[in-house]
Protein backbone atom coordinates (compact mmCIF):
# COMPACT_ATOMS: atom_id res chain seq x y z
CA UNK A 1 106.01 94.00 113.75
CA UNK A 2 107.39 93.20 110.31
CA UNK A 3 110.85 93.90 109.17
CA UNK A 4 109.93 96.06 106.59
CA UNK A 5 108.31 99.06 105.99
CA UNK A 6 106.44 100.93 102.99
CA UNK A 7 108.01 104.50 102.49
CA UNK A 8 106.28 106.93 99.83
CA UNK A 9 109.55 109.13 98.51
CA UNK A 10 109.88 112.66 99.27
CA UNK A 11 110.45 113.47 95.32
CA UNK A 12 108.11 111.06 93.21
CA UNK A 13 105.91 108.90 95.35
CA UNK A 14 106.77 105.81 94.73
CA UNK A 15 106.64 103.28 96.75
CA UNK A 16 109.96 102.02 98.11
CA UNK A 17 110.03 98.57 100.53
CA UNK A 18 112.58 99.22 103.23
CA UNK A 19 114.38 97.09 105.95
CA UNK A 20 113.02 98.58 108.92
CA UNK A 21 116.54 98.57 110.59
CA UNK A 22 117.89 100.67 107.25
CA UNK A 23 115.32 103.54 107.47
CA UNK A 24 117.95 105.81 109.47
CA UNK A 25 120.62 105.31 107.09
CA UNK A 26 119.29 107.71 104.44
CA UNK A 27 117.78 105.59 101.75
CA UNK A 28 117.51 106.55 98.15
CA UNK A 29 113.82 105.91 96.08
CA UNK A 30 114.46 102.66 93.81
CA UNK A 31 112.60 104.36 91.31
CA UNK A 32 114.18 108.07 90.99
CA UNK A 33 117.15 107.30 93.40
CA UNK A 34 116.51 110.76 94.86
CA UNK A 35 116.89 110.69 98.75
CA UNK A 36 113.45 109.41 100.14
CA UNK A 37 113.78 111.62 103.18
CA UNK A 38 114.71 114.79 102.67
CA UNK A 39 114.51 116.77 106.07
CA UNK A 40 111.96 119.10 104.90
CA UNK A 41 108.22 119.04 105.09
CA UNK A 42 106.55 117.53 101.64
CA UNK A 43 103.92 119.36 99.47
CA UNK A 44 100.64 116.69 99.74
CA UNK A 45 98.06 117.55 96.62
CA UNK A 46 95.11 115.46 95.59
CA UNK A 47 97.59 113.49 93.25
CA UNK A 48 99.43 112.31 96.10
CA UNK A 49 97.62 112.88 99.84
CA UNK A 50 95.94 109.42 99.44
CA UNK A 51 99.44 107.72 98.26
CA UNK A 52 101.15 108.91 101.64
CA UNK A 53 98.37 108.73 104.16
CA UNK A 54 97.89 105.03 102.87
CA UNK A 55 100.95 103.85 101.93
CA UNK A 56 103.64 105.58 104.56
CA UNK A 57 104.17 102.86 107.20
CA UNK A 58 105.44 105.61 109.51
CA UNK A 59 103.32 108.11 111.02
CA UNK A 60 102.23 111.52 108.74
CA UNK A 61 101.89 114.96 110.19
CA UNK A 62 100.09 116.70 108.32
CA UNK A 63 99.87 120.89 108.46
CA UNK A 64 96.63 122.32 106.83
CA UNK A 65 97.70 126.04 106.33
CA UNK A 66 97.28 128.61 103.80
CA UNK A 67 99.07 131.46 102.24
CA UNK A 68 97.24 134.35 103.20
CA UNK A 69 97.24 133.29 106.93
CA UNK A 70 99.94 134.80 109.31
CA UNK A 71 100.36 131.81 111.89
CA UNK A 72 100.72 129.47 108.83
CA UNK A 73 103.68 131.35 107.51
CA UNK A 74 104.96 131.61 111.28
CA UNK A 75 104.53 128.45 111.19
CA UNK A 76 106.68 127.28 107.96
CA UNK A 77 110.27 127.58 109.75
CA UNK A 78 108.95 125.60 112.63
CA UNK A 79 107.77 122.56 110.89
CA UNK A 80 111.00 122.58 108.44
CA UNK A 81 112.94 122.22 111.77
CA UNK A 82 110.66 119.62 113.12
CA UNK A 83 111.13 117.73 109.74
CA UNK A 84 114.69 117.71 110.34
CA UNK A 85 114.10 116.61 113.96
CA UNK A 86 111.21 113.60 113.32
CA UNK A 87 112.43 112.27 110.00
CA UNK A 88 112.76 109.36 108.72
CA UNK A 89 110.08 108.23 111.82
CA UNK A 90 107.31 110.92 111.27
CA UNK A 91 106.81 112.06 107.78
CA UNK A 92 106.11 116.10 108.16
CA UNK A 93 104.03 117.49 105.30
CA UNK A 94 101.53 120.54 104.40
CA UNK A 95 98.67 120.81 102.75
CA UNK A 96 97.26 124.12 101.06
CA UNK A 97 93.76 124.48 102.16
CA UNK A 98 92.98 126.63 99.34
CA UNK A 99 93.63 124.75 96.32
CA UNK A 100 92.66 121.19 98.45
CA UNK A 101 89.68 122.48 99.59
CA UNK A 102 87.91 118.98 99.12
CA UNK A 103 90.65 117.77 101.44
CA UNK A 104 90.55 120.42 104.38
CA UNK A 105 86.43 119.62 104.19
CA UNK A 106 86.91 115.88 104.76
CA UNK A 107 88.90 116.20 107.51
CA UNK A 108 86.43 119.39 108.56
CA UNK A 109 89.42 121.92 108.44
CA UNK A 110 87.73 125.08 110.67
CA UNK A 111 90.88 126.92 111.41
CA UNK A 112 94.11 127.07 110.26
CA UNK A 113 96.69 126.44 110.75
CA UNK A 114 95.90 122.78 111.90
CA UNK A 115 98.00 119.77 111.95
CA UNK A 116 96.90 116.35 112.18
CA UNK A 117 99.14 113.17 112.90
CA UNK A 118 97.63 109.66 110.89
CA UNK A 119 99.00 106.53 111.53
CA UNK A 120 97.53 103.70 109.97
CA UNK A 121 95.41 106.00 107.69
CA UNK A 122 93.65 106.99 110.58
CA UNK A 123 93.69 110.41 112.77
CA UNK A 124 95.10 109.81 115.86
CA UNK A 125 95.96 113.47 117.19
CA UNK A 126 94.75 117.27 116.01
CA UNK A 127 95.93 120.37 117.21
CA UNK A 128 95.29 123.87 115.97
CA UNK A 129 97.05 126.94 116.19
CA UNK A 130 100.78 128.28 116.10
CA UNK A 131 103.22 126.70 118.34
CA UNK A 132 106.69 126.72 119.04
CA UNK A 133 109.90 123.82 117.90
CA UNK A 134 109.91 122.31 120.78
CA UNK A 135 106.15 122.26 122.10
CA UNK A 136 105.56 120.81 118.74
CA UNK A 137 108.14 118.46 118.93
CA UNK A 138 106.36 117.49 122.58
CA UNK A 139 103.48 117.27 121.05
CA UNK A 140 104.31 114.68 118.07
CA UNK A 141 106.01 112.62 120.69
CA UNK A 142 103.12 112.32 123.11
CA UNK A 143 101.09 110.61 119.88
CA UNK A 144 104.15 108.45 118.61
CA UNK A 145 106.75 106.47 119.11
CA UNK A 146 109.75 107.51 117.73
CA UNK A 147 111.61 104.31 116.25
């Protein structure tokens, strides 16, 4: 394990080199100085999917939702309080099947809404469907270590 980690920020994506004993202590982006965790889930587009699922040395859970479903917006609250919960060791994120559509088809997207946790660049866990804070939570923590 090395003692540093690669962390995409929240605001810009850039690529910030952290101590990995300094990632609790609420580090600002050396390029925009914005924080680079920001308790909330992150907006992943085709600019910038790629940048996190490569480049994040932490794991990435990803929700595949869209606007005109009702377990997606159910959904919203739930993964803004598991962003509060998992950051900085998960990175909690969504991504708009309708206007990533190339995206929700490489990672064959059938129902929404769908998360998907990637560590390494790789899918290590998939679940579909609504669920509550704290099966969620359960869930993420099954398929990571949280450190």
């Amino acid at each position: 394990m090395t003692d540093t980690l690669h962390i995409v920020c929240a605001k810009c994506s850039s690529i910030n080199r952290l101590p990995r004993n300094r990632i609790a202590a609420h580090p600002g982006c050396g390029k925009c100085k914005k924080p680079i965790f920001n308790a909330l889930p992150i907006e992943l587009s085709a600019y910038n999917f790629n940048k996190h699922l490569n480049n994040d040395q932490i794991p990435l859970l990803v929700d595949f939702w869209a606007a005109w479903c009702g377990p997606c917006k159910m959904m919203a609250p739930i993964l803004e309080q598991a962003a509060a919960r998992l950051e900085p060791y998960v990175r909690v994120a969504k991504l708009d099947t309708e206007k990533e559509q190339g995206i929700a088809a490489q990672y064959n997207i059938r129902s929404i809404p769908t998360m998907i946790i990637f560590k390494d660049s790789r899918e290590t866990a998939r679940q579909s469907g609504a669920v509550d804070i704290e099966s969620l939570i359960n869930w993420v923590q099954t398929h990571v270590t949280m450190q």
